[in-house]
PDB file of N, CA and C in Angstrom:
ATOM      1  N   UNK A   1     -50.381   9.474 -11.155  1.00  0.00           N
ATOM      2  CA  UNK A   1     -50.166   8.799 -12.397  1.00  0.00           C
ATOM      3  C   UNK A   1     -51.531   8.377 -12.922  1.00  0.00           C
ATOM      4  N   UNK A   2     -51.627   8.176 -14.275  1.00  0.00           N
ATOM      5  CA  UNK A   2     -52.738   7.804 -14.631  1.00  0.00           C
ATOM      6  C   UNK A   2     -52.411   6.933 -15.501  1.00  0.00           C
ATOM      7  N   UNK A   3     -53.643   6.304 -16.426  1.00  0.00           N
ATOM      8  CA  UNK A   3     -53.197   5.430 -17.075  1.00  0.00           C
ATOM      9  C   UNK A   3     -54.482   5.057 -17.728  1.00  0.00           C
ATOM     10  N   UNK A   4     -54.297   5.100 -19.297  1.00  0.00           N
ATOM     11  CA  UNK A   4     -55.672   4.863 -20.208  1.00  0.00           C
ATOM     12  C   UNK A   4     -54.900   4.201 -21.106  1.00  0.00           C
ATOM     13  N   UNK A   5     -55.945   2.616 -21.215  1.00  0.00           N
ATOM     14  CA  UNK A   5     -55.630   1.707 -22.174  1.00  0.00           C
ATOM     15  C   UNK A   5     -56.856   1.402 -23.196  1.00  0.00           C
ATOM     16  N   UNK A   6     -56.207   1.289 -24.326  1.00  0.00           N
ATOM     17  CA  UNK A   6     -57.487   1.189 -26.205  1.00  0.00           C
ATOM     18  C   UNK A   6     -57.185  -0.261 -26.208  1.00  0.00           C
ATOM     19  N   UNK A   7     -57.642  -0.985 -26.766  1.00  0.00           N
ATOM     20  CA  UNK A   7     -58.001  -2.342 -27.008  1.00  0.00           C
ATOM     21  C   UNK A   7     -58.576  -2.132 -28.442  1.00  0.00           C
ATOM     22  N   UNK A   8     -58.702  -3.234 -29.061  1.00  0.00           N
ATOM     23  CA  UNK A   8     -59.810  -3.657 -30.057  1.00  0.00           C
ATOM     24  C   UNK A   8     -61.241  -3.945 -29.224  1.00  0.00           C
ATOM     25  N   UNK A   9     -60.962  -4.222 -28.293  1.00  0.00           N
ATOM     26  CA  UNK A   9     -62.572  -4.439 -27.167  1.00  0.00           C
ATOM     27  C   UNK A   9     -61.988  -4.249 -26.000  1.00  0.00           C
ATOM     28  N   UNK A  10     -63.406  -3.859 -25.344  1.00  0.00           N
ATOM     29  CA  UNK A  10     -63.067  -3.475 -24.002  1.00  0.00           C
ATOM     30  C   UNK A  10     -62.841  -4.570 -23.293  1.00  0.00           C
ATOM     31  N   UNK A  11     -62.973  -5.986 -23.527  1.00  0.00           N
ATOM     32  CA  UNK A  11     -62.073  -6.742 -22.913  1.00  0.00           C
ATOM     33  C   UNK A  11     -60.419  -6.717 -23.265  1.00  0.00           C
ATOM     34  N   UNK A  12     -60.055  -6.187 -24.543  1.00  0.00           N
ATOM     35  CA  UNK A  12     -58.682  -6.432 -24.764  1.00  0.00           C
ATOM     36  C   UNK A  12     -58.095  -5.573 -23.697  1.00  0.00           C
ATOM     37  N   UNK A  13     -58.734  -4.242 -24.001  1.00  0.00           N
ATOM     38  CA  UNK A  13     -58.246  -3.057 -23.237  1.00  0.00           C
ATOM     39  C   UNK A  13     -58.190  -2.867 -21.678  1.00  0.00           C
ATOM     40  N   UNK A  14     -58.797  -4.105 -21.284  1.00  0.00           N
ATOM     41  CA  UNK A  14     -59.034  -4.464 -19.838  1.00  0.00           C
ATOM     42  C   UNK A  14     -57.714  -5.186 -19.657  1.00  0.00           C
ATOM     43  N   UNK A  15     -57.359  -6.488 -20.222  1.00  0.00           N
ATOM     44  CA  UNK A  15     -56.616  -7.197 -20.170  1.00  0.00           C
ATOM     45  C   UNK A  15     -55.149  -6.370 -20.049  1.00  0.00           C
ATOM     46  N   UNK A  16     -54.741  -5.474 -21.403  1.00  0.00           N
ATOM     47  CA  UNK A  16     -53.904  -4.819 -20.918  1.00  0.00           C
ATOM     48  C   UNK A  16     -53.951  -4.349 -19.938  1.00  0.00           C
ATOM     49  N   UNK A  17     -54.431  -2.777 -19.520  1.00  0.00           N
ATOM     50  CA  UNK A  17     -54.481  -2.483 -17.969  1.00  0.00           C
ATOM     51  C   UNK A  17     -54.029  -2.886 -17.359  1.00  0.00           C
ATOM     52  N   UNK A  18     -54.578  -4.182 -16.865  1.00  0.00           N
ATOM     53  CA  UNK A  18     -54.266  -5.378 -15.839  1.00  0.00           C
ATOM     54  C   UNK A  18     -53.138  -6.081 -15.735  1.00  0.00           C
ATOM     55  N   UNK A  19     -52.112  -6.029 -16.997  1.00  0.00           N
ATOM     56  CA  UNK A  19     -50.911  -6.631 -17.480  1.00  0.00           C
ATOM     57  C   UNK A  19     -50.193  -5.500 -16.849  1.00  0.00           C
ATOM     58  N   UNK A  20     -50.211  -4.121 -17.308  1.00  0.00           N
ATOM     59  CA  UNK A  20     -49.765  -2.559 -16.990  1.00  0.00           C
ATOM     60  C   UNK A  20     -49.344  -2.646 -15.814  1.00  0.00           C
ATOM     61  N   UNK A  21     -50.759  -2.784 -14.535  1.00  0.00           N
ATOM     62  CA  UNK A  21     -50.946  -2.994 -13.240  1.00  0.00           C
ATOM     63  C   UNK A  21     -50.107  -3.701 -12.796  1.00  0.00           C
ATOM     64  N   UNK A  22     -50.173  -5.415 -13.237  1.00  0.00           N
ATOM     65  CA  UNK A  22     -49.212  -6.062 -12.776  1.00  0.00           C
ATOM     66  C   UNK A  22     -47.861  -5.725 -12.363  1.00  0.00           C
ATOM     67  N   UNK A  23     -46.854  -5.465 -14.143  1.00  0.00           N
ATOM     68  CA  UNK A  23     -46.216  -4.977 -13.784  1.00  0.00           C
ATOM     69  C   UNK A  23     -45.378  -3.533 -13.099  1.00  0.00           C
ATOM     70  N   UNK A  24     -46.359  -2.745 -13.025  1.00  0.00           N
ATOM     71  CA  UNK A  24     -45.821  -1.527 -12.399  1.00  0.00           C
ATOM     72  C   UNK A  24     -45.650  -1.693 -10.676  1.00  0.00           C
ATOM     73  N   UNK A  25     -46.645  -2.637 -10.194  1.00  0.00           N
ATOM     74  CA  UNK A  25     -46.830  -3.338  -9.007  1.00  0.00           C
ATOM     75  C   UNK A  25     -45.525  -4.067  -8.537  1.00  0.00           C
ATOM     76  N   UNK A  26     -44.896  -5.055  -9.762  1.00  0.00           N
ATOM     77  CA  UNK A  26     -44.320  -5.729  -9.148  1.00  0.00           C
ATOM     78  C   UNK A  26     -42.612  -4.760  -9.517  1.00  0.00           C
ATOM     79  N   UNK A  27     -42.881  -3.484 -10.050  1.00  0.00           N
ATOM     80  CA  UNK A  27     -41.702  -2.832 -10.380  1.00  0.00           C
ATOM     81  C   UNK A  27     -41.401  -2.252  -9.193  1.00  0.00           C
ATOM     82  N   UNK A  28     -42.434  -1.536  -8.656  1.00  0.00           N
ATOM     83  CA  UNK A  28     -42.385  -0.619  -7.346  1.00  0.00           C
ATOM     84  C   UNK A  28     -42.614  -1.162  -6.033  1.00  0.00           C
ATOM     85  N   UNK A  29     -42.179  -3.144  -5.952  1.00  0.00           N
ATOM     86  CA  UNK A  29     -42.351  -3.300  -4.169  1.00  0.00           C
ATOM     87  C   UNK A  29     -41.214  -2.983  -3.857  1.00  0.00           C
ATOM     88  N   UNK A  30     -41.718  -3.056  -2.497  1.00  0.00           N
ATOM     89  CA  UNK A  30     -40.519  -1.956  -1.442  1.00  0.00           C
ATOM     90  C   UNK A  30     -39.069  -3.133  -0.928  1.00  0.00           C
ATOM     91  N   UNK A  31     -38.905  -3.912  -2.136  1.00  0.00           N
ATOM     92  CA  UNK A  31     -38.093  -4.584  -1.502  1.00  0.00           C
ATOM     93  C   UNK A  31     -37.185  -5.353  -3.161  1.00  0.00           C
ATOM     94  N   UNK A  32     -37.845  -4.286  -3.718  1.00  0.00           N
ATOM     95  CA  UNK A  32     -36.754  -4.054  -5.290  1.00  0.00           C
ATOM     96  C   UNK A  32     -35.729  -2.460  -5.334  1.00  0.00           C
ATOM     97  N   UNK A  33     -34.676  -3.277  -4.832  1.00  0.00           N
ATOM     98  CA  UNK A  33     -33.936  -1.695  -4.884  1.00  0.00           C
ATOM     99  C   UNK A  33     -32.959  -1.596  -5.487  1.00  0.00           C
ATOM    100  N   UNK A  34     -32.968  -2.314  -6.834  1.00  0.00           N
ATOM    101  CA  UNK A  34     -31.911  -2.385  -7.753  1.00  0.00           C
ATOM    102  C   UNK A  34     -32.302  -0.896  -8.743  1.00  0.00           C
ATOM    103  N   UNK A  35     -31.394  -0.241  -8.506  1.00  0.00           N
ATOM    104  CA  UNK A  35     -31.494   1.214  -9.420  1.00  0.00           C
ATOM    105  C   UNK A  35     -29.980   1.288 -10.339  1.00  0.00           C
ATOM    106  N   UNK A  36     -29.220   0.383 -10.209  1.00  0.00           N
ATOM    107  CA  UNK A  36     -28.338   0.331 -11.191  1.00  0.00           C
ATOM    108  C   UNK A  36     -28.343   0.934 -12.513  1.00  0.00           C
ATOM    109  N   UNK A  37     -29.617   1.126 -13.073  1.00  0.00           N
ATOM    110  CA  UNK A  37     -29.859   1.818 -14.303  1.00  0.00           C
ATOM    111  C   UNK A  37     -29.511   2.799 -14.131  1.00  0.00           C
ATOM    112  N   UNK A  38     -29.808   3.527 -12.928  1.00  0.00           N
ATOM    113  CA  UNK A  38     -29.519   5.083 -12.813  1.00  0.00           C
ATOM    114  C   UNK A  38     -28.878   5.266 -12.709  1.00  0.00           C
ATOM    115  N   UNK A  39     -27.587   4.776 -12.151  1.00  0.00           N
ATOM    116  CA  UNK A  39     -26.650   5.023 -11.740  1.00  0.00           C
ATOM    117  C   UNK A  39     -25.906   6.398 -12.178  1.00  0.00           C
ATOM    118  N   UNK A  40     -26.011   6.303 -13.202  1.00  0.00           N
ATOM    119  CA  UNK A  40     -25.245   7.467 -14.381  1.00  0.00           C
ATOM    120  C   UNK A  40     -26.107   8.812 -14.501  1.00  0.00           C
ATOM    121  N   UNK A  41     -27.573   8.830 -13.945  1.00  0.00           N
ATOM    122  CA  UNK A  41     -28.175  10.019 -14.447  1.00  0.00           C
ATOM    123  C   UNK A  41     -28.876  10.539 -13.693  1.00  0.00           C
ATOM    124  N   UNK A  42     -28.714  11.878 -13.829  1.00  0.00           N
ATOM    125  CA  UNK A  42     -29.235  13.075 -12.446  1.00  0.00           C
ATOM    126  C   UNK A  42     -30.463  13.393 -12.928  1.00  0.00           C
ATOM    127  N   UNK A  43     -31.262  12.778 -11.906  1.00  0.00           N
ATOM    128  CA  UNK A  43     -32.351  13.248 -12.141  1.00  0.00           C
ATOM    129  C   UNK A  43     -32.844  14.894 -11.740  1.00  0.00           C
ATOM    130  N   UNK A  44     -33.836  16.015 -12.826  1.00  0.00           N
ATOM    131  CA  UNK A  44     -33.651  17.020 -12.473  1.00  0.00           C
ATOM    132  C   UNK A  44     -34.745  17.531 -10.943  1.00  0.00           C
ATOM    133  N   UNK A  45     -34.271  18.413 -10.384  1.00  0.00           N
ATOM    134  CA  UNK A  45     -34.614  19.218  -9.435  1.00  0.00           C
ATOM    135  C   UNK A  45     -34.961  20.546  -9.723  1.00  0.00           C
ATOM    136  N   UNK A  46     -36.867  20.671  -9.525  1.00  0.00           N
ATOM    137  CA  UNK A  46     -36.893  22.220  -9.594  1.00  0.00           C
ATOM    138  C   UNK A  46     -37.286  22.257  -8.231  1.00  0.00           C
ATOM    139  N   UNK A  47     -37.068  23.855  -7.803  1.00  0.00           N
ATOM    140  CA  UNK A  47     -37.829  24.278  -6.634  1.00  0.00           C
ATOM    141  C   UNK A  47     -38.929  25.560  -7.005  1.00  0.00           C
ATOM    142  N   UNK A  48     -40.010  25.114  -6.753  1.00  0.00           N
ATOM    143  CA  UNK A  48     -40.889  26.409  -6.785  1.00  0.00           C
ATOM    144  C   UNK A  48     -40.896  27.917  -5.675  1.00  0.00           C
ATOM    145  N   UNK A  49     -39.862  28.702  -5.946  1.00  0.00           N
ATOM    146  CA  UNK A  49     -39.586  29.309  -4.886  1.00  0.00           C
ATOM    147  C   UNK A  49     -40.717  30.614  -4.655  1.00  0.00           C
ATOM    148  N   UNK A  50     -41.579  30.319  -5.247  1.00  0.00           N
ATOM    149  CA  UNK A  50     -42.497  31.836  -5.150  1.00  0.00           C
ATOM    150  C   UNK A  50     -44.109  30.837  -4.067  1.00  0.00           C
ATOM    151  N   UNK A  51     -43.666  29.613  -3.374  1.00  0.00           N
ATOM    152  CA  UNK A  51     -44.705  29.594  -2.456  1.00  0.00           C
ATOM    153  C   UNK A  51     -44.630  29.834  -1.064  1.00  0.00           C
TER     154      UNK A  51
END
């Protein structure tokens, strides 16, 4: 994953980031396992079969 943040200044654009960070951090600890959203939707599956 990557992730590029614009600001009006490179402090704004820092600040976001860091907000970004936060929460993607506190989306993905290993001890949030509420997926209820998904419930309803298949996520897709490819297989690359030519390796």
């Amino acid at each position: 994953m990557g992730l590029t943040s614009i600001g009006d200044s490179p402090q704004q654009a820092q600040d976001i980031y860091n907000k970004v960070i936060k929460v993607l951090d506190q989306e993905t600890r290993s001890d949030n396992h509420d997926f209820s959203a998904f419930s309803g939707y298949s996520f897709p599956v490819a297989w690359d079969e030519h390796n």
